[in-house]
PDB file of N, CA and C in Angstrom:
ATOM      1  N   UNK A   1      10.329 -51.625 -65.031  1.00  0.00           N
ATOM      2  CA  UNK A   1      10.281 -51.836 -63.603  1.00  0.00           C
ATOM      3  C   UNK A   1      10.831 -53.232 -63.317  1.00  0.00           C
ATOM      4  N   UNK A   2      11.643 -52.782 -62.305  1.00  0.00           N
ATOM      5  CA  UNK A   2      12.326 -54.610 -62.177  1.00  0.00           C
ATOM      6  C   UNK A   2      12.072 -55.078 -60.561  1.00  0.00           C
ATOM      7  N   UNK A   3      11.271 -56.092 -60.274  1.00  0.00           N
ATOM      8  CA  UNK A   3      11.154 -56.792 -59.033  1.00  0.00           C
ATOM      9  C   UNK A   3      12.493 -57.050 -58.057  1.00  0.00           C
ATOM     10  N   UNK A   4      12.330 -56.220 -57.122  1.00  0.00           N
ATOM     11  CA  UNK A   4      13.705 -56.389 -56.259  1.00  0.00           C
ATOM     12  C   UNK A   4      14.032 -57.848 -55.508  1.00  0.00           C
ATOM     13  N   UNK A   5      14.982 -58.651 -56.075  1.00  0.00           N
ATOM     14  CA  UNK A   5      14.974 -60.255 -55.681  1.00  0.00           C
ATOM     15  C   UNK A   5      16.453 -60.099 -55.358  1.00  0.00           C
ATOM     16  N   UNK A   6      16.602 -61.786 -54.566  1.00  0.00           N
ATOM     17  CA  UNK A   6      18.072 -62.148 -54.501  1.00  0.00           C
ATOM     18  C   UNK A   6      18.216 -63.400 -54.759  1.00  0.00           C
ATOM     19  N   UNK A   7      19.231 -63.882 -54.832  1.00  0.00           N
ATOM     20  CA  UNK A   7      19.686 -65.640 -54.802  1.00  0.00           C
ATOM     21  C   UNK A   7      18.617 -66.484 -54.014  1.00  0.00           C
ATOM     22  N   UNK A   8      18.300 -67.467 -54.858  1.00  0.00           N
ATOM     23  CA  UNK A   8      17.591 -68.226 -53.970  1.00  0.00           C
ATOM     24  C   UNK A   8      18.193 -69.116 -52.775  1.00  0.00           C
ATOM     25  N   UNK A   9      18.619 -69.196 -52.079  1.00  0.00           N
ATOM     26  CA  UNK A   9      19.820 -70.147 -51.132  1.00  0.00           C
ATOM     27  C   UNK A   9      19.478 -71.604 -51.155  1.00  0.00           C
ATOM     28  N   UNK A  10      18.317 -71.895 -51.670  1.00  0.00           N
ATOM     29  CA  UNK A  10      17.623 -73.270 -51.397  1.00  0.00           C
ATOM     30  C   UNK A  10      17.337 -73.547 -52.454  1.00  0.00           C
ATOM     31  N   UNK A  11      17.923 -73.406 -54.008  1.00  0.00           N
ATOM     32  CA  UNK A  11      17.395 -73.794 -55.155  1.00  0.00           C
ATOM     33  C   UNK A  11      17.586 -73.007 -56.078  1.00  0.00           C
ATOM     34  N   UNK A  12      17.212 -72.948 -57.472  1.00  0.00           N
ATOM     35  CA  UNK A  12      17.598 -71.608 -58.307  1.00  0.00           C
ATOM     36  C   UNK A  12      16.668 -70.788 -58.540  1.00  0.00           C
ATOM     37  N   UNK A  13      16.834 -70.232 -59.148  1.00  0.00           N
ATOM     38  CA  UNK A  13      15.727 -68.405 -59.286  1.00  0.00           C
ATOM     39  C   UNK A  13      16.134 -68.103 -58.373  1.00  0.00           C
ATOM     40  N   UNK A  14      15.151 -66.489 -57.967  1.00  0.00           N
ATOM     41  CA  UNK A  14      15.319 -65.600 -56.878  1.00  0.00           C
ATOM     42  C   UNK A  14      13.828 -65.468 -56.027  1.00  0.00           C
ATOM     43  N   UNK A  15      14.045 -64.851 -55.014  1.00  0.00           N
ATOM     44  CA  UNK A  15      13.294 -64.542 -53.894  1.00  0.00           C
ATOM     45  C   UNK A  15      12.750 -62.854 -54.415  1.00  0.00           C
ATOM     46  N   UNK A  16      12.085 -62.665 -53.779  1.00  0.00           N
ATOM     47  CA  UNK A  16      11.483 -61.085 -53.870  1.00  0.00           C
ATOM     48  C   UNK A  16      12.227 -60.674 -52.124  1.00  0.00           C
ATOM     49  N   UNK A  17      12.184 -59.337 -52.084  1.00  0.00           N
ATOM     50  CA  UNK A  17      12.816 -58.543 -51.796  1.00  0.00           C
ATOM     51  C   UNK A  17      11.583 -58.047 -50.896  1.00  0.00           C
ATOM     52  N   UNK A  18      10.857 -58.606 -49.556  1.00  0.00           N
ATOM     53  CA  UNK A  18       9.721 -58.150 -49.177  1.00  0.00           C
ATOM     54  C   UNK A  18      10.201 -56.468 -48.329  1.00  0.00           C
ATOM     55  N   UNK A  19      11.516 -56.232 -48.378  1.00  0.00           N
ATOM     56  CA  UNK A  19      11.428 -54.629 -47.326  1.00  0.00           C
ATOM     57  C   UNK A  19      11.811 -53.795 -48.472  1.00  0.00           C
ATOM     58  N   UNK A  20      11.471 -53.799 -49.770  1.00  0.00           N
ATOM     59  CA  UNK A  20      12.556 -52.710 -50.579  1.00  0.00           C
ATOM     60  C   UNK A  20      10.780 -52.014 -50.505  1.00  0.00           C
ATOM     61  N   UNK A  21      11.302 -50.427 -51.323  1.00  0.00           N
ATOM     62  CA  UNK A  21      10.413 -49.061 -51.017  1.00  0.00           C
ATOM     63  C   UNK A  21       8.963 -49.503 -51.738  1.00  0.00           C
ATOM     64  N   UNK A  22       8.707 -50.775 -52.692  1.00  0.00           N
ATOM     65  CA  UNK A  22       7.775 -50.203 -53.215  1.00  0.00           C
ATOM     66  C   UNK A  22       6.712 -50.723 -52.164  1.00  0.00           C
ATOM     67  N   UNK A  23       7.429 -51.973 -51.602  1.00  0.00           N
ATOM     68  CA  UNK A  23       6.363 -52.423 -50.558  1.00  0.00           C
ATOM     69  C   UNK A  23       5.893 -51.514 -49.122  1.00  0.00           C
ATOM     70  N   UNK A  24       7.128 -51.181 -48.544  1.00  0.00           N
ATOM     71  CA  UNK A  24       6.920 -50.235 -47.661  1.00  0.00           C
ATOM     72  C   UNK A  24       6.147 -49.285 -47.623  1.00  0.00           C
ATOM     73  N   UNK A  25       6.772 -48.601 -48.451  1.00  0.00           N
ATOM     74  CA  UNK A  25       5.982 -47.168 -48.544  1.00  0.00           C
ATOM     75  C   UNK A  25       5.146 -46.849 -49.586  1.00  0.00           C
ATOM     76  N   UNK A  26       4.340 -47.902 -50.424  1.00  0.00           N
ATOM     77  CA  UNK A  26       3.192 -48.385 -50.671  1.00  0.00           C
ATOM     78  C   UNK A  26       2.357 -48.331 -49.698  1.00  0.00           C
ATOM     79  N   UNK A  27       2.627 -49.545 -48.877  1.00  0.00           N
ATOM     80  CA  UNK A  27       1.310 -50.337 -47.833  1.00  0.00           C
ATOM     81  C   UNK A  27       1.627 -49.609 -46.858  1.00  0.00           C
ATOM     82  N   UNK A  28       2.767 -48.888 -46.552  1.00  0.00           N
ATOM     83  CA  UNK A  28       2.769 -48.320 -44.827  1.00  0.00           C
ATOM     84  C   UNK A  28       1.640 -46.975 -44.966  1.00  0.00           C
ATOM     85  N   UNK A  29       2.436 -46.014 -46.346  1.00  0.00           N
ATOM     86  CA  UNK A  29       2.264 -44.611 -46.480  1.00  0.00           C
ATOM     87  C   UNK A  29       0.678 -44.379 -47.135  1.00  0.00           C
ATOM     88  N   UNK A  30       0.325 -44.664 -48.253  1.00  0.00           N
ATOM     89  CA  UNK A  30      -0.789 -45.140 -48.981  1.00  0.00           C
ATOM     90  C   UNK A  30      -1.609 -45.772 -48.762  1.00  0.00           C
ATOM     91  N   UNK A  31      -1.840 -47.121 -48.580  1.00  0.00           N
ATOM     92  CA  UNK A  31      -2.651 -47.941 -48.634  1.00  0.00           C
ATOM     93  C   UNK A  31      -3.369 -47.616 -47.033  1.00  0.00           C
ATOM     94  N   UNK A  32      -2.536 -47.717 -45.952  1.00  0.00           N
ATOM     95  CA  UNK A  32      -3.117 -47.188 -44.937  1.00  0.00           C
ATOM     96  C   UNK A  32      -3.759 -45.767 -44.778  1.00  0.00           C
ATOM     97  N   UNK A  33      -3.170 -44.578 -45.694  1.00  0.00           N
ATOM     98  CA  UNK A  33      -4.002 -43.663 -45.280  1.00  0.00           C
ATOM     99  C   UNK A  33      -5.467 -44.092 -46.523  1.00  0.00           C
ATOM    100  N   UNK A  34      -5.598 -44.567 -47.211  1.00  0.00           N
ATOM    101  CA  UNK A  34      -6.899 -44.747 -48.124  1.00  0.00           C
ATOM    102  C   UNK A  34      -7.379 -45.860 -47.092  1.00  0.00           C
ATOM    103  N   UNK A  35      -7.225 -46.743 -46.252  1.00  0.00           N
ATOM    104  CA  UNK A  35      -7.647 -47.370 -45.641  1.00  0.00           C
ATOM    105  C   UNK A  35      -8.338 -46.431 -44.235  1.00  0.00           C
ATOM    106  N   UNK A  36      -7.563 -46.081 -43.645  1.00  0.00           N
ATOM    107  CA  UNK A  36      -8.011 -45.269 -42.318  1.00  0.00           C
ATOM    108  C   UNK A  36      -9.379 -44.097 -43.145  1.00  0.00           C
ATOM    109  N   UNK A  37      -9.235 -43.474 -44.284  1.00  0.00           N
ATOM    110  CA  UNK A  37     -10.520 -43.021 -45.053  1.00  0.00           C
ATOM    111  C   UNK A  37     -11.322 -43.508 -45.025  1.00  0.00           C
ATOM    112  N   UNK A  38     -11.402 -44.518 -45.818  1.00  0.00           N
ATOM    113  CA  UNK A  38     -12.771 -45.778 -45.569  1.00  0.00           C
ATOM    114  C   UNK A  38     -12.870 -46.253 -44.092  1.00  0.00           C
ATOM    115  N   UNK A  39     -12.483 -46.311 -43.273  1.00  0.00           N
ATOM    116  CA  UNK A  39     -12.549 -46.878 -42.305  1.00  0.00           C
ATOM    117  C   UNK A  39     -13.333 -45.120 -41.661  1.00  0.00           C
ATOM    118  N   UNK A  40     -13.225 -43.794 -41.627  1.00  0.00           N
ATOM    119  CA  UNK A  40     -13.903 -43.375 -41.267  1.00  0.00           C
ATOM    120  C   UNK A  40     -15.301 -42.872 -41.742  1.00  0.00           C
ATOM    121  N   UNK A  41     -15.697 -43.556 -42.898  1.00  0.00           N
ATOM    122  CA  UNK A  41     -16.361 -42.972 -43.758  1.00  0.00           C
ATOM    123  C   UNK A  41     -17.607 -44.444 -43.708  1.00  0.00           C
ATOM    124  N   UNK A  42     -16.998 -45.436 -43.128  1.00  0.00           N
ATOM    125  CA  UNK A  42     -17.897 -46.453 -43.033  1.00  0.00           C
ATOM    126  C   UNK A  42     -17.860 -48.018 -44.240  1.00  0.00           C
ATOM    127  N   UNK A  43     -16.788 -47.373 -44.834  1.00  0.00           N
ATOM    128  CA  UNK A  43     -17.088 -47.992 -46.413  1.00  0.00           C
ATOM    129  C   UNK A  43     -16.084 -49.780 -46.186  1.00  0.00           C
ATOM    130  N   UNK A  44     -16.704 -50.651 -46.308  1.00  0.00           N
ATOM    131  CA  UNK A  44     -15.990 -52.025 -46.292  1.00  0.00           C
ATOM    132  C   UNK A  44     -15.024 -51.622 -47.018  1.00  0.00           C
ATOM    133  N   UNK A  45     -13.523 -52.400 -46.901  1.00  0.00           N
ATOM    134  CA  UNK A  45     -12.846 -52.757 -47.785  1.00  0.00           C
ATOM    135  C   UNK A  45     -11.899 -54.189 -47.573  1.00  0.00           C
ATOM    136  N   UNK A  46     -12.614 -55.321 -48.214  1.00  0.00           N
ATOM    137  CA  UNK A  46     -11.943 -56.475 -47.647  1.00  0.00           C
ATOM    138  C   UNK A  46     -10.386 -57.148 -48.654  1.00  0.00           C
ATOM    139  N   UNK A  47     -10.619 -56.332 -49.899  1.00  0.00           N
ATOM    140  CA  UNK A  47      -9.982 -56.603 -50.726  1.00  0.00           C
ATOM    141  C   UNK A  47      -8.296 -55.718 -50.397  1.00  0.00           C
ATOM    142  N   UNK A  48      -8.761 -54.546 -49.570  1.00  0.00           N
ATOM    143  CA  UNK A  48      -7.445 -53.621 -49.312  1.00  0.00           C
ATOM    144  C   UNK A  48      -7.106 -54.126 -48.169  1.00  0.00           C
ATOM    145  N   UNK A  49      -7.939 -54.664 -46.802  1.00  0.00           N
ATOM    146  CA  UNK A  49      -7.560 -55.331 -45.629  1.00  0.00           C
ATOM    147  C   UNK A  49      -7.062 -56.471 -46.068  1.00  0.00           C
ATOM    148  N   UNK A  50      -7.312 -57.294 -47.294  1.00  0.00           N
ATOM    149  CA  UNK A  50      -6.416 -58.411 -47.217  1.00  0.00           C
ATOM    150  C   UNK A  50      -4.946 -58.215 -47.708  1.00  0.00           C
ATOM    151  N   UNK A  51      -4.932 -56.939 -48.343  1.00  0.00           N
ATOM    152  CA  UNK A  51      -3.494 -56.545 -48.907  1.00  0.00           C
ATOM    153  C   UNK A  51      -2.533 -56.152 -47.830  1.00  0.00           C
ATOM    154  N   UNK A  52      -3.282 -55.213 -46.961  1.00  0.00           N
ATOM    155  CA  UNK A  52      -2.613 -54.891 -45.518  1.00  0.00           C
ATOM    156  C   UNK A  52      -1.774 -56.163 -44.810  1.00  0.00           C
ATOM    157  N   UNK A  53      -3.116 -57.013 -44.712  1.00  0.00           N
ATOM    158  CA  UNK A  53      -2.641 -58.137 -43.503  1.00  0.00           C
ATOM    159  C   UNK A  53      -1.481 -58.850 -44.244  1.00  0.00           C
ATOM    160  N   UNK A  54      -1.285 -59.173 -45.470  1.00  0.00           N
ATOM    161  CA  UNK A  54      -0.494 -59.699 -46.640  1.00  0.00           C
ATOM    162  C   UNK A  54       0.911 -58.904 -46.503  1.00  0.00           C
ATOM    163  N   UNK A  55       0.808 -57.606 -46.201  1.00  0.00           N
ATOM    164  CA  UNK A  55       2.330 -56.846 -46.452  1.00  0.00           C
ATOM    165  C   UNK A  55       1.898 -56.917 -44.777  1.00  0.00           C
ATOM    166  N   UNK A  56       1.597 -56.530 -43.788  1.00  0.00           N
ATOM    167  CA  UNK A  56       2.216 -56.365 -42.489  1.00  0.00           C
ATOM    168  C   UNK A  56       3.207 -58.059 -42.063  1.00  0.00           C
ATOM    169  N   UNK A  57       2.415 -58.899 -42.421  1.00  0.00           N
ATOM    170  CA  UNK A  57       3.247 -60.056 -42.301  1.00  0.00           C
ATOM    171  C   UNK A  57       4.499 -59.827 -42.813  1.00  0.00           C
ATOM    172  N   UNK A  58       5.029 -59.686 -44.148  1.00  0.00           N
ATOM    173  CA  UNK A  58       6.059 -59.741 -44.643  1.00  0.00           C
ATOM    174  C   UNK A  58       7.204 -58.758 -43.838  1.00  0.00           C
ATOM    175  N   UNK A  59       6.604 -57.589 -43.644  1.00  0.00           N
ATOM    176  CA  UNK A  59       7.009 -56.704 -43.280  1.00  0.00           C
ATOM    177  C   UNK A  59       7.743 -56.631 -41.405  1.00  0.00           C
ATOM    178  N   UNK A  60       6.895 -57.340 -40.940  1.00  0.00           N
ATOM    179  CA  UNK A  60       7.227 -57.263 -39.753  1.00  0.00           C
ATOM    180  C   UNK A  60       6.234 -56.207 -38.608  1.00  0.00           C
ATOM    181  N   UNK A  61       4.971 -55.711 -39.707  1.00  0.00           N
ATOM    182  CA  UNK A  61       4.484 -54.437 -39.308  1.00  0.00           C
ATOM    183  C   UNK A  61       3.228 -55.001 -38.668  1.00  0.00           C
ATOM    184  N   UNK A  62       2.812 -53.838 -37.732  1.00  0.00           N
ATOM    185  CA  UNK A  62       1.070 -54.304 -37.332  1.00  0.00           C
ATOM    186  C   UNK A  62       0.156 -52.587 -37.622  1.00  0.00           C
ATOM    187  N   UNK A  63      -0.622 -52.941 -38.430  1.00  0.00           N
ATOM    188  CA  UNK A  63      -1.422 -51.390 -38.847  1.00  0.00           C
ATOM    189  C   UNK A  63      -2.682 -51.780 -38.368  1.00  0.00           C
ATOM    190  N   UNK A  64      -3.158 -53.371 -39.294  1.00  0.00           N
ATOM    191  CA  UNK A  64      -4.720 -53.255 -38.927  1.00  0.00           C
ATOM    192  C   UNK A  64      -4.556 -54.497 -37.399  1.00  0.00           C
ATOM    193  N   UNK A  65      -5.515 -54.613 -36.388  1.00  0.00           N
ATOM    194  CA  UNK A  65      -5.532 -55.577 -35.503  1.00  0.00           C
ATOM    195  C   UNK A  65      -6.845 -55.333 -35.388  1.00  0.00           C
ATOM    196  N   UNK A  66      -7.746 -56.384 -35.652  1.00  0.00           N
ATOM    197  CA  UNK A  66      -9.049 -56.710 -35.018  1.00  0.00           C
ATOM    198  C   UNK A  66     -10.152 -56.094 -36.201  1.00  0.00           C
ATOM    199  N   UNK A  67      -9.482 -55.696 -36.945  1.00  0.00           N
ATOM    200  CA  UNK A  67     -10.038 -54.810 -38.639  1.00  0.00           C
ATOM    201  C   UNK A  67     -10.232 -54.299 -38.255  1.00  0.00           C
ATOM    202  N   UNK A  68     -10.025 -53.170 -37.411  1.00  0.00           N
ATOM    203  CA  UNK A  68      -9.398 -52.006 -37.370  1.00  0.00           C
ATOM    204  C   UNK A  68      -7.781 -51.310 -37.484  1.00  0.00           C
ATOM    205  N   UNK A  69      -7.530 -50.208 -38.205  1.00  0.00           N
ATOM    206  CA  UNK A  69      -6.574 -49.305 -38.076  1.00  0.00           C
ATOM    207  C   UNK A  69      -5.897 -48.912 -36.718  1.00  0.00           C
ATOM    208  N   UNK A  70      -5.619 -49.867 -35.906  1.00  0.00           N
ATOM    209  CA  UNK A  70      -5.244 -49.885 -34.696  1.00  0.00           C
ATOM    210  C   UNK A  70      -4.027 -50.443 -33.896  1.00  0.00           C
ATOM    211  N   UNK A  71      -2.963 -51.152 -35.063  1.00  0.00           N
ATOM    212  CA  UNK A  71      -1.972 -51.742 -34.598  1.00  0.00           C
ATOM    213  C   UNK A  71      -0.895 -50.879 -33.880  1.00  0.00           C
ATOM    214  N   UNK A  72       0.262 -51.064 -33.731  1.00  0.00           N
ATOM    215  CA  UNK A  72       0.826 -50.952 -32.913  1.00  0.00           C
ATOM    216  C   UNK A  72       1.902 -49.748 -33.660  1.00  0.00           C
ATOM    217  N   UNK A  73       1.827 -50.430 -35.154  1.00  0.00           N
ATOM    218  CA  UNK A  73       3.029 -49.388 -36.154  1.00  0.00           C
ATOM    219  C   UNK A  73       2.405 -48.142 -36.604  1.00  0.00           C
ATOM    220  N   UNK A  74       0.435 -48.051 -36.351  1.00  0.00           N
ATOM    221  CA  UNK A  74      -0.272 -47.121 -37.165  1.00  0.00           C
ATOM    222  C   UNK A  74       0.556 -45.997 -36.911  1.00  0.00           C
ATOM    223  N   UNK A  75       1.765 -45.318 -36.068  1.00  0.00           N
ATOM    224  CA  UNK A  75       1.949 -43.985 -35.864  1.00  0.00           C
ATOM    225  C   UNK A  75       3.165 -43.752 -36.826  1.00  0.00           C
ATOM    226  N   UNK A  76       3.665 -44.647 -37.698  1.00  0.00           N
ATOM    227  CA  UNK A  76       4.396 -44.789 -38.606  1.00  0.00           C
ATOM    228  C   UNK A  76       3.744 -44.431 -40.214  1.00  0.00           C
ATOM    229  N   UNK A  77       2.339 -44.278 -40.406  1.00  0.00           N
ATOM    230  CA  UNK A  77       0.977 -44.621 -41.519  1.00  0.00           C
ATOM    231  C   UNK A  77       1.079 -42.567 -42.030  1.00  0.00           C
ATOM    232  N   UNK A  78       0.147 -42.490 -42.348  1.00  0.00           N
ATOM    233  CA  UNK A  78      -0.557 -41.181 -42.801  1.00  0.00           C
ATOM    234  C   UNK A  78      -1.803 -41.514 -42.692  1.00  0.00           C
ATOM    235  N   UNK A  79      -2.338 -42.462 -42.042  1.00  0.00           N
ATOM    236  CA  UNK A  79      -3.109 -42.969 -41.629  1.00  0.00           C
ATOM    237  C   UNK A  79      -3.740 -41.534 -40.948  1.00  0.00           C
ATOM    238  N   UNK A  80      -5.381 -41.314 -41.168  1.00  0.00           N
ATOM    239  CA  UNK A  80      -6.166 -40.234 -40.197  1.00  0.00           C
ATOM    240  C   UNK A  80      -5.804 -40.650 -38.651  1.00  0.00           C
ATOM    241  N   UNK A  81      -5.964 -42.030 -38.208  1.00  0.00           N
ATOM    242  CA  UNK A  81      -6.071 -42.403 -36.913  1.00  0.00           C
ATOM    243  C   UNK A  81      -5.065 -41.969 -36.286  1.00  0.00           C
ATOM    244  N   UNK A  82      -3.541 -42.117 -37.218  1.00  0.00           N
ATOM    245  CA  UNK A  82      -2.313 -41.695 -36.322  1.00  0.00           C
ATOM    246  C   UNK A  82      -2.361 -40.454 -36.372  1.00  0.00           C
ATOM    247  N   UNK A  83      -2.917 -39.462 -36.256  1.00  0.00           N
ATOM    248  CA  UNK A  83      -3.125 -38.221 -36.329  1.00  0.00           C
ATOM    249  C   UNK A  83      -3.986 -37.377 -35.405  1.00  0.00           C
ATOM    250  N   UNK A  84      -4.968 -38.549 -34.599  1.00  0.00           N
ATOM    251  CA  UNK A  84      -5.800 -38.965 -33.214  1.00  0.00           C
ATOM    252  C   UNK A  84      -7.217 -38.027 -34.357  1.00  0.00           C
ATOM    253  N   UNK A  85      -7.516 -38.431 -35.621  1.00  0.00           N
ATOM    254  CA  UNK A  85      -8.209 -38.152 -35.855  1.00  0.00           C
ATOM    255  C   UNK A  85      -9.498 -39.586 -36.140  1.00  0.00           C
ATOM    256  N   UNK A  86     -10.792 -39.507 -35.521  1.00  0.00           N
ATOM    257  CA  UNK A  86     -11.398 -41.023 -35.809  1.00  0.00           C
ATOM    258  C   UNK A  86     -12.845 -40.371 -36.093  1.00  0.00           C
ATOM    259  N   UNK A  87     -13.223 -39.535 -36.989  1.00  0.00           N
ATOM    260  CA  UNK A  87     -14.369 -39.658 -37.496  1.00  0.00           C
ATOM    261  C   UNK A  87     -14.210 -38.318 -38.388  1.00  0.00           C
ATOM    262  N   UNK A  88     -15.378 -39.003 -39.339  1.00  0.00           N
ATOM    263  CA  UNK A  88     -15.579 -38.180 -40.846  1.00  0.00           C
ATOM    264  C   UNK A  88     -15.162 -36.820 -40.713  1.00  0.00           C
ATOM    265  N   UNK A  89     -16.563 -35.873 -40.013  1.00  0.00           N
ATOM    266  CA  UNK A  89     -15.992 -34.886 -39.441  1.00  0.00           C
ATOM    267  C   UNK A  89     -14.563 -34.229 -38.770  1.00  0.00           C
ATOM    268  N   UNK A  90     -14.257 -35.138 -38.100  1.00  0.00           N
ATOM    269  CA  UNK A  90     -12.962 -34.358 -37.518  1.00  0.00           C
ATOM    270  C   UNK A  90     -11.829 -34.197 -38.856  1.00  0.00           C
ATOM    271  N   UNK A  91     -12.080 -35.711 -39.553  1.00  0.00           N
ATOM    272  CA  UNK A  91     -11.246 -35.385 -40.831  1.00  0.00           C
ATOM    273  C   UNK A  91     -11.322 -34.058 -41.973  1.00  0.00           C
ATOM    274  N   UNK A  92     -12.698 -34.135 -42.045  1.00  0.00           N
ATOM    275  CA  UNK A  92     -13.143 -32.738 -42.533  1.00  0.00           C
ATOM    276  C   UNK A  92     -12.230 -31.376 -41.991  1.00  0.00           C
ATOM    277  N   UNK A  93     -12.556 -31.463 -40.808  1.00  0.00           N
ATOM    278  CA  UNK A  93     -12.869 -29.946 -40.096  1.00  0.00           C
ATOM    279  C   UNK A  93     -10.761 -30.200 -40.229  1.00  0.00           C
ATOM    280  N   UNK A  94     -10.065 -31.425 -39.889  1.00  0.00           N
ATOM    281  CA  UNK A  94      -8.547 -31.441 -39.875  1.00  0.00           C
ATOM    282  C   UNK A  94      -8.116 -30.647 -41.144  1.00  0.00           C
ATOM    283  N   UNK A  95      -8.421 -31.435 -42.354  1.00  0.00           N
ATOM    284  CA  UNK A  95      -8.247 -31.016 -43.482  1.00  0.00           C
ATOM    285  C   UNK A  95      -8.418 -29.423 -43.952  1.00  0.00           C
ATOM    286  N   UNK A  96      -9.686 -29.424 -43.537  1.00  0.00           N
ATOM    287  CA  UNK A  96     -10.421 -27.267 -43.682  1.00  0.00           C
ATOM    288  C   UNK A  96      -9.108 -26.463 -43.213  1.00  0.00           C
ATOM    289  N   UNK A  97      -8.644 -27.296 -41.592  1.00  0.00           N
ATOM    290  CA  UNK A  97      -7.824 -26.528 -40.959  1.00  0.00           C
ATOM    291  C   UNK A  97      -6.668 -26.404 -41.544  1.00  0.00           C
ATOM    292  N   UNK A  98      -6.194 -26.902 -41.849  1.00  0.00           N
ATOM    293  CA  UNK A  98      -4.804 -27.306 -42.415  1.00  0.00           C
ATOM    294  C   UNK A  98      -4.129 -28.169 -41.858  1.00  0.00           C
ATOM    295  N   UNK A  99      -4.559 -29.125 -40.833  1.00  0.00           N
ATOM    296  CA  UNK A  99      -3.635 -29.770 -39.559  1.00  0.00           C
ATOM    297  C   UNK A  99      -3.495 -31.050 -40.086  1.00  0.00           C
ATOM    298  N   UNK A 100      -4.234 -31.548 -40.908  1.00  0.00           N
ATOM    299  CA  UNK A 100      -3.913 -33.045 -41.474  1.00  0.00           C
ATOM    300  C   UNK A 100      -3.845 -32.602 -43.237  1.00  0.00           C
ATOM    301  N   UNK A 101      -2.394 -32.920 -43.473  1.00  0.00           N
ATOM    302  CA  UNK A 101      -1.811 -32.974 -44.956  1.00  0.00           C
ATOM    303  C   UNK A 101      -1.728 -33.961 -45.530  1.00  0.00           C
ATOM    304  N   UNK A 102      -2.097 -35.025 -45.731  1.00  0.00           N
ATOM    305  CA  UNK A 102      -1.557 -36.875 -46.080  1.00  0.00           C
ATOM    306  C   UNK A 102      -0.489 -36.650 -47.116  1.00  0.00           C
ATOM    307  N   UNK A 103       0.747 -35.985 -46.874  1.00  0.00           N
ATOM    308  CA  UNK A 103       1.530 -36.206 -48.487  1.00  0.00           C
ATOM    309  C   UNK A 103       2.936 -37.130 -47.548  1.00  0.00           C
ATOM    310  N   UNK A 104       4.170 -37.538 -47.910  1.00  0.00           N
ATOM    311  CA  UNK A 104       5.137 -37.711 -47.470  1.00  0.00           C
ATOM    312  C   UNK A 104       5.322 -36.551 -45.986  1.00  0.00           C
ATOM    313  N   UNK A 105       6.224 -37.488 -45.782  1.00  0.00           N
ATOM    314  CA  UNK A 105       6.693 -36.795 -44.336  1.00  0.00           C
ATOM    315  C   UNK A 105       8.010 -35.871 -44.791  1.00  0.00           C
TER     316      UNK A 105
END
């Protein structure tokens, strides 16, 4: 696995590559829908909210605002919320139904 970098312009070595896929669609696709889970299920997670807030910066993105799953990009996520689903149950009964799939789009 090789870290996606470029020229440093200001010195030598390289820079990391904060928009290539693993970050994106890591933290957009993944991390937010295991986040919006815990988030309906009640369960802290300060260690995955600090990873969020860490890639939305880089990124340019807003998922969590106010620690909640509520930013502005969540309809971009697999996120339950972008799905207008916000509690355990409804996730349940989504899932039973077939109406919420979390895989790629």
């Amino acid at each position: 696995l090789v870290i996606p970098s470029r020229p440093n312009p200001s010195g030598p070595g390289r820079l990391p590559l904060f928009d290539y896929r693993y970050l994106t669609e890591d933290a957009e696709i993944q991390l937010t829908m295991i986040r919006g889970m815990a988030e309906l299920l009640g369960v802290p997670t300060p260690t995955l909210d600090r990873a969020l807030e860490w890639a939305q910066a880089r990124l340019g993105r807003e998922w969590l605002r106010e620690g909640k799953l509520q930013g502005k990009d969540l309809a971009r996520t697999r996120a339950p919320q972008a799905f207008g689903i916000f509690s355990a149950e409804a996730l349940l009964q989504s899932v039973q139904e077939g109406r919420y799939v979390p895989s790629m789009p």
